[in-house]
N, C-alpha and C. Protein backbone atom coordinates (compact mmCIF):
# COMPACT_ATOMS: atom_id res chain seq x y z
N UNK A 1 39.01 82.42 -62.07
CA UNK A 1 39.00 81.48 -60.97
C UNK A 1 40.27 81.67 -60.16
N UNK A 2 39.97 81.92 -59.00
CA UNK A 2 40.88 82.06 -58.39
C UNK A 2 41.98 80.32 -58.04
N UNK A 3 43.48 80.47 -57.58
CA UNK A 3 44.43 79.64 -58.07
C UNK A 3 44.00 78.92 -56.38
N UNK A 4 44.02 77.78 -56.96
CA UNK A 4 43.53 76.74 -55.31
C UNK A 4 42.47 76.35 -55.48
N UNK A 5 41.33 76.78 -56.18
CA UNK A 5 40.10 76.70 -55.65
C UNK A 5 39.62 75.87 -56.32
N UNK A 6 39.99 74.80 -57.06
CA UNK A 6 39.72 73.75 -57.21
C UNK A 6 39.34 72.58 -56.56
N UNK A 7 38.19 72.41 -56.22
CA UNK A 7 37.81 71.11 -55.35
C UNK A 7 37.79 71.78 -54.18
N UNK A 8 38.13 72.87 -53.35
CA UNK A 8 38.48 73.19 -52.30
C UNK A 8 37.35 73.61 -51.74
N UNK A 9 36.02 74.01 -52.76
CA UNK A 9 35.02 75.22 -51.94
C UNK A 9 35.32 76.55 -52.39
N UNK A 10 36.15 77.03 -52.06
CA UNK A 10 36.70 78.71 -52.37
C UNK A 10 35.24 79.02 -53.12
N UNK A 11 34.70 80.25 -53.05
CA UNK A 11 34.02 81.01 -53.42
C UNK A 11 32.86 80.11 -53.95
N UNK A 12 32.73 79.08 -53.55
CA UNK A 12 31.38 78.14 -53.63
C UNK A 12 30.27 78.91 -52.29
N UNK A 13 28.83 78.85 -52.28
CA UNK A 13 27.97 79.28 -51.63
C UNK A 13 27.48 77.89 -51.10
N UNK A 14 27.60 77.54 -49.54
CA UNK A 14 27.04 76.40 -49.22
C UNK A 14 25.63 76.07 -49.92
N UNK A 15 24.93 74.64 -50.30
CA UNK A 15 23.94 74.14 -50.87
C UNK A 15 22.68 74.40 -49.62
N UNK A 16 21.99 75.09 -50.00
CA UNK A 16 20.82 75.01 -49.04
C UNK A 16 19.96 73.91 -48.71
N UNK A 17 19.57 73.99 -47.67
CA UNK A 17 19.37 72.61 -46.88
C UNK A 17 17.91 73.46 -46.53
N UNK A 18 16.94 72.13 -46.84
CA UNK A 18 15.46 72.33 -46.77
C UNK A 18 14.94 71.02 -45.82
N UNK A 19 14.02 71.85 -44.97
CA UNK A 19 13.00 70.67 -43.89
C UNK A 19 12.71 69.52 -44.82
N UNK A 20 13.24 68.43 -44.01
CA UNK A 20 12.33 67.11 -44.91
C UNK A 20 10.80 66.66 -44.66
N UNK A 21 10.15 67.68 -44.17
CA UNK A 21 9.10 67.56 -44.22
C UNK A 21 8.53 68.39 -44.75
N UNK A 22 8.56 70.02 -44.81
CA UNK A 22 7.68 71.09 -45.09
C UNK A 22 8.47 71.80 -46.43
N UNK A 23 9.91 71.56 -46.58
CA UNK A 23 10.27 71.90 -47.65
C UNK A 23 11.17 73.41 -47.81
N UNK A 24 10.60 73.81 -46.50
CA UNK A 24 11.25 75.65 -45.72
C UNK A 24 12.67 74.94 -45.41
N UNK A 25 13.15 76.30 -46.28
CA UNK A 25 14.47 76.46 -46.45
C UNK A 25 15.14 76.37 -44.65
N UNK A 26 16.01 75.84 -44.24
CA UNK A 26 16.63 75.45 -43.29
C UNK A 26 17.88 76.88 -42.94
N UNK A 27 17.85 77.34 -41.76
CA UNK A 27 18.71 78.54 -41.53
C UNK A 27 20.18 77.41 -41.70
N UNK A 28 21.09 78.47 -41.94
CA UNK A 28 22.40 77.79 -42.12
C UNK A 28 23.24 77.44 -40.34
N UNK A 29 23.28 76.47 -39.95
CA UNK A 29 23.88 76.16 -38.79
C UNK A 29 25.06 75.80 -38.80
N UNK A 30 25.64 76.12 -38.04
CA UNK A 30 27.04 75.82 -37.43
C UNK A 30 27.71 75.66 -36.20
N UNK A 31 26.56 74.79 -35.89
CA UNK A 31 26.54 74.06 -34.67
C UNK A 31 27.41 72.65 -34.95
N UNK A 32 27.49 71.94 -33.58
CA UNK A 32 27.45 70.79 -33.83
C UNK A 32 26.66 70.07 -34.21
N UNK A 33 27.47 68.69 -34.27
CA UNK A 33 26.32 67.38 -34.51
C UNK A 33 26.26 67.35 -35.71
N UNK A 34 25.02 66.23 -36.04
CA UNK A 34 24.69 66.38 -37.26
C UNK A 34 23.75 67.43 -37.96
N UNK A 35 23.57 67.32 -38.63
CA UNK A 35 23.20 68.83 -39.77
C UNK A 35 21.50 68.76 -39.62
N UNK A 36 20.52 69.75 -39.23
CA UNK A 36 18.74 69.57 -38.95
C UNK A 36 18.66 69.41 -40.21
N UNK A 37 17.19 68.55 -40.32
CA UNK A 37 16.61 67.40 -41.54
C UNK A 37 15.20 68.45 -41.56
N UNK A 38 14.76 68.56 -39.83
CA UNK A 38 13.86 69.41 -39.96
C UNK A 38 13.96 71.00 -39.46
N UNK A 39 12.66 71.38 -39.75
CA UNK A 39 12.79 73.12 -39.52
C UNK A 39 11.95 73.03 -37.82
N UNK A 40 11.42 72.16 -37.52
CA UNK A 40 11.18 72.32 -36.04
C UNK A 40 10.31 70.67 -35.63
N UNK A 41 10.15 70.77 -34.29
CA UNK A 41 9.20 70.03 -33.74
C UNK A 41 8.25 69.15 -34.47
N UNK A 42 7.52 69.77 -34.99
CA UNK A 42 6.18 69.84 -35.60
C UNK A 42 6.34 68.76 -36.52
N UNK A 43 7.26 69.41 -37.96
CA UNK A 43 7.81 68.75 -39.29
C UNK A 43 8.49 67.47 -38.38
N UNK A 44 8.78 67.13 -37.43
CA UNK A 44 10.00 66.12 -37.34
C UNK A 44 8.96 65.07 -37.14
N UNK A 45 7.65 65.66 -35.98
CA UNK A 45 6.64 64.62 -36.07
C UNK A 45 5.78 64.27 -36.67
N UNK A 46 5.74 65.35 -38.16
CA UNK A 46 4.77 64.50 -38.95
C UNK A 46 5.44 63.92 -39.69
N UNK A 47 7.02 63.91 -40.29
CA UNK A 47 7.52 62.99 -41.08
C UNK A 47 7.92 61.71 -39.74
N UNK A 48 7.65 61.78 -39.11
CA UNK A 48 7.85 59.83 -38.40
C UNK A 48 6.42 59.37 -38.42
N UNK A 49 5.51 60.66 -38.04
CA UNK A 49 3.93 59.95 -38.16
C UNK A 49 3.78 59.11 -39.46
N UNK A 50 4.47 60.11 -40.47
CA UNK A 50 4.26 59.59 -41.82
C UNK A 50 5.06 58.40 -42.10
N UNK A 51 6.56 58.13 -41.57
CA UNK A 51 7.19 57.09 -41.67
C UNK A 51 6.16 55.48 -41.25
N UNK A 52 6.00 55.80 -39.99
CA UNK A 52 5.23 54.79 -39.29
C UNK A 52 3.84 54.25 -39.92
N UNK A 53 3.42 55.36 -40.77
CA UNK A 53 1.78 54.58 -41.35
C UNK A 53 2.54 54.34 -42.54
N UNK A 54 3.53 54.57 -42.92
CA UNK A 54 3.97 53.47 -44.27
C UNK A 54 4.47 52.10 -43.68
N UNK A 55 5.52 52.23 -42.64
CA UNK A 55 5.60 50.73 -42.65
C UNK A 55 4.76 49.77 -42.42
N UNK A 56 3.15 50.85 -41.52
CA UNK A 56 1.99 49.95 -41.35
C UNK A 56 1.47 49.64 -42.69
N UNK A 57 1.55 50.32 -43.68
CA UNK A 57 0.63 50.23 -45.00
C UNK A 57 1.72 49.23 -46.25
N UNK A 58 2.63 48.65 -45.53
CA UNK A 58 3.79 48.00 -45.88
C UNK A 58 4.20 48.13 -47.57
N UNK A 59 4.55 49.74 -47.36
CA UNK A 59 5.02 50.81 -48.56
C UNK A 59 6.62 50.73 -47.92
N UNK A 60 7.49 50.73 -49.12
CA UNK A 60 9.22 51.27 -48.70
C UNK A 60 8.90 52.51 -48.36
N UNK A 61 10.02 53.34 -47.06
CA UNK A 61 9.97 54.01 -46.25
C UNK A 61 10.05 55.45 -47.51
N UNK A 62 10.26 55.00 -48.39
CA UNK A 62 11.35 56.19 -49.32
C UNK A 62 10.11 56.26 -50.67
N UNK A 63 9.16 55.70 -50.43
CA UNK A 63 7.97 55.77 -51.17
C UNK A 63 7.24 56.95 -51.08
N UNK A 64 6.81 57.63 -52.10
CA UNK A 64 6.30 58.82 -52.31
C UNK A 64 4.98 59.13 -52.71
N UNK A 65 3.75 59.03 -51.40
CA UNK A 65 2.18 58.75 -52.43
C UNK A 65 1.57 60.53 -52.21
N UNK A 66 0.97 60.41 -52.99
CA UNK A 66 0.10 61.46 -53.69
C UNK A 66 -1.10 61.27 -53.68
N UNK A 67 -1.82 61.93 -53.01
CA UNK A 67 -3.28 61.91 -53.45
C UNK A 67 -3.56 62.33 -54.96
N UNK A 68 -5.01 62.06 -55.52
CA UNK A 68 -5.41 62.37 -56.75
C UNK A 68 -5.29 63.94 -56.74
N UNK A 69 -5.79 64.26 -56.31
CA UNK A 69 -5.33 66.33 -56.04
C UNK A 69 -4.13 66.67 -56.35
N UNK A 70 -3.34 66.06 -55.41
CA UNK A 70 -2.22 66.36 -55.36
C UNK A 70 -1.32 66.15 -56.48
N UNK A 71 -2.19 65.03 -57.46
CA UNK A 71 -1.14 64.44 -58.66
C UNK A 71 -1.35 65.44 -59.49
N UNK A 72 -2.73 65.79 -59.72
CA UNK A 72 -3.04 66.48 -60.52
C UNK A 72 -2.59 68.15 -60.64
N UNK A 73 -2.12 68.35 -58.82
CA UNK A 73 -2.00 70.02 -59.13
C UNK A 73 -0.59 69.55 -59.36
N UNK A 74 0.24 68.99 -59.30
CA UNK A 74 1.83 68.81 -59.91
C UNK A 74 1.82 68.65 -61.58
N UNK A 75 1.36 67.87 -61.75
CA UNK A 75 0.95 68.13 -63.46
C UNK A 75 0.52 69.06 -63.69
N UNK A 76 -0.19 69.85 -63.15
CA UNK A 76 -0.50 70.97 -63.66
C UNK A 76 0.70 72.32 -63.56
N UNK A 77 1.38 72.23 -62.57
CA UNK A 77 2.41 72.92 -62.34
C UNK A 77 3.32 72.77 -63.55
N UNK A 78 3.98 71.19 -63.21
CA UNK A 78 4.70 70.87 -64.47
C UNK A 78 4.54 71.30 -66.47
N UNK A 79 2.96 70.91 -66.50
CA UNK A 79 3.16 72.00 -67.47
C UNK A 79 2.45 73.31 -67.48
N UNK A 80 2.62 74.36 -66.87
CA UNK A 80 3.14 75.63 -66.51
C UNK A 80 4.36 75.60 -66.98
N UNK A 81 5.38 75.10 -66.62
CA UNK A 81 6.89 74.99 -66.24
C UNK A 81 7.09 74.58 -67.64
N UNK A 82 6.32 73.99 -68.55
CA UNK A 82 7.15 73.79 -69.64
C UNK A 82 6.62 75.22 -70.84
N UNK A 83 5.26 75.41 -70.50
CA UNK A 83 4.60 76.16 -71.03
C UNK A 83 5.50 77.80 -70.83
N UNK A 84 6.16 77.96 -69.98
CA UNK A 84 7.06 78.72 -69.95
C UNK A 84 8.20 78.77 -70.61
N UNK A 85 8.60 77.94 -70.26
CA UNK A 85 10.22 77.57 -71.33
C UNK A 85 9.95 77.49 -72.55
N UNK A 86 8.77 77.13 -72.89
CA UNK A 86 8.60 77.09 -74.15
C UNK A 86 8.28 78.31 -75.09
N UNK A 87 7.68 79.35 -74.12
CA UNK A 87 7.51 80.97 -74.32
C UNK A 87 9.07 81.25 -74.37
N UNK A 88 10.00 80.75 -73.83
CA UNK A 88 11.43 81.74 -73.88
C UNK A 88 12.35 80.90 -74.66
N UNK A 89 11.89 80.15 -75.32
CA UNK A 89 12.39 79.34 -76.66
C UNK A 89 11.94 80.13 -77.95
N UNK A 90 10.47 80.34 -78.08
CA UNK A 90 9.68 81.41 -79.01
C UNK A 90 10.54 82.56 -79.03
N UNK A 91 10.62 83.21 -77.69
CA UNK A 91 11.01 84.67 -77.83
C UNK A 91 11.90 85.00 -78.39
N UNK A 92 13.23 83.61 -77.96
CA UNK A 92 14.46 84.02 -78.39
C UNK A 92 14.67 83.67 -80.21
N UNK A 93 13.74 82.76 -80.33
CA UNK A 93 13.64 82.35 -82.11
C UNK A 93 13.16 83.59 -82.38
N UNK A 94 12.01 84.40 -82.38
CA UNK A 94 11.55 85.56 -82.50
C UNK A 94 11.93 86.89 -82.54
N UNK A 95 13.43 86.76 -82.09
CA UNK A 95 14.45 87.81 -81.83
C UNK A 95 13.82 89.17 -80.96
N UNK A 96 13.83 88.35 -79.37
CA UNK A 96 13.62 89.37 -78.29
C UNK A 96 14.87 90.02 -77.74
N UNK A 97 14.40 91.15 -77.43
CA UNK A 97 15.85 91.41 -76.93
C UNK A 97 16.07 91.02 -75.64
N UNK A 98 17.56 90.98 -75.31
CA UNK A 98 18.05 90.28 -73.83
C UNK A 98 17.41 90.78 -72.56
N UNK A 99 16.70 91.91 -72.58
CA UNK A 99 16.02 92.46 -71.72
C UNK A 99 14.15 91.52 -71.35
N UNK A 100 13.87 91.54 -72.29
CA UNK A 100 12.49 90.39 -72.36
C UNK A 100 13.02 89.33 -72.09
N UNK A 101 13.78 88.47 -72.53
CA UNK A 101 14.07 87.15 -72.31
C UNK A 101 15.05 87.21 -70.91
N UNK A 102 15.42 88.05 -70.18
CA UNK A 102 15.80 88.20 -68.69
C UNK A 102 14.25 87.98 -68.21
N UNK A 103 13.71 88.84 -68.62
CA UNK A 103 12.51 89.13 -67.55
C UNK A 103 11.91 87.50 -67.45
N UNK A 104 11.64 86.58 -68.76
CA UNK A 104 11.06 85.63 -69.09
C UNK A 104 11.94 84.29 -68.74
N UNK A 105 12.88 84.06 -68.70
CA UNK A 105 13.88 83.43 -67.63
C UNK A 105 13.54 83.50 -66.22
N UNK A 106 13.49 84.50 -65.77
CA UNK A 106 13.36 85.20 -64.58
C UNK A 106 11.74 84.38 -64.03
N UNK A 107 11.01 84.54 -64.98
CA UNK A 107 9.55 84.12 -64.69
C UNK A 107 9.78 82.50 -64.32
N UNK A 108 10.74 81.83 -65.35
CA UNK A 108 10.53 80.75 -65.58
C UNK A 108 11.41 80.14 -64.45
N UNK A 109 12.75 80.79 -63.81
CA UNK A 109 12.69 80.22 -62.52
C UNK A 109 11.80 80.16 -61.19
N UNK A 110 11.17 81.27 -61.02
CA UNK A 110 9.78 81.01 -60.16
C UNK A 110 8.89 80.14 -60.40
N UNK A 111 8.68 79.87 -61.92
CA UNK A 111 7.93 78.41 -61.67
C UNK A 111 8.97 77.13 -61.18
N UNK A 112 9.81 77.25 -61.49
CA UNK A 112 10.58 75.87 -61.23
C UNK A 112 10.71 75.94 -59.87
N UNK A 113 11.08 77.42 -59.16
CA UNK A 113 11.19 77.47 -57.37
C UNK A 113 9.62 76.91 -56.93
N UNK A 114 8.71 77.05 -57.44
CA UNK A 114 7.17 76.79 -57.02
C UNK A 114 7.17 74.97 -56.98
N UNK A 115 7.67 74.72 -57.98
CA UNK A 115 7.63 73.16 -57.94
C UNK A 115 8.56 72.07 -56.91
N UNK A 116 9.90 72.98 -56.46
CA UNK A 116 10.64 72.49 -55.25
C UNK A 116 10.00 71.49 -54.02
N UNK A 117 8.94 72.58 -54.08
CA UNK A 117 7.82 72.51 -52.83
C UNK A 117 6.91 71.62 -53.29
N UNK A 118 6.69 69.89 -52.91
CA UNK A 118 5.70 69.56 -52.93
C UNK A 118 4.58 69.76 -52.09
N UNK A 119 4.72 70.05 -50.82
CA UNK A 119 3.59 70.07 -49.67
C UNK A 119 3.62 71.33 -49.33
């Protein structure tokens, strides 16, 4: 670690910043103002469309509904996601070598990147 870089940032990689509506990764700006929420037009008006039929449906703004589909393909994702980890728990009890259990790590963050994305 370099000497300073405590608390400072130093060799930290800014946190990526994702549309609050669509979930697409946000280009890094360094503009003024405040920092985009969304990735364009579009996303900005369906999350107020969406704001506005919650306060009509008199849901908190910060409320999160799901259709039945939708619940169900997240559970289903979710265990994927464990059903994986749980393969690279086996492997490594099983004595894989570091080369398989890269690859199987490797798998198991693509499921977890897949789940980021609700919509």
């Amino acid at each position: 670690m370099r000497a300073g870089s405590e608390g400072t940032g130093w060799g930290r990689r800014p946190e990526a910043r994702h549309c609050g509506w669509c979930g697409q990764r946000l280009a890094d700006g360094e503009g003024r103002g405040r920092p985009r929420r969304y990735c364009g037009h579009s996303c900005r008006q369906r999350a107020y469309e969406r704001r506005a039929a919650m306060q009509r449906g008199g849901l908190p703004e910060d409320a999160v509904v799901l259709s039945a589909a939708e619940l169900a393909d997240l559970q289903d994702r979710l265990f994927q996601l464990r059903c994986a980890a749980e393969d690279v728990v086996t492997a490594a009890e099983d004595g894989a070598d570091s080369g398989e259990l890269r690859r199987m790590a490797a798998g198991l963050v693509q499921e977890a990147k897949g789940l980021e994305r609700l919509r």
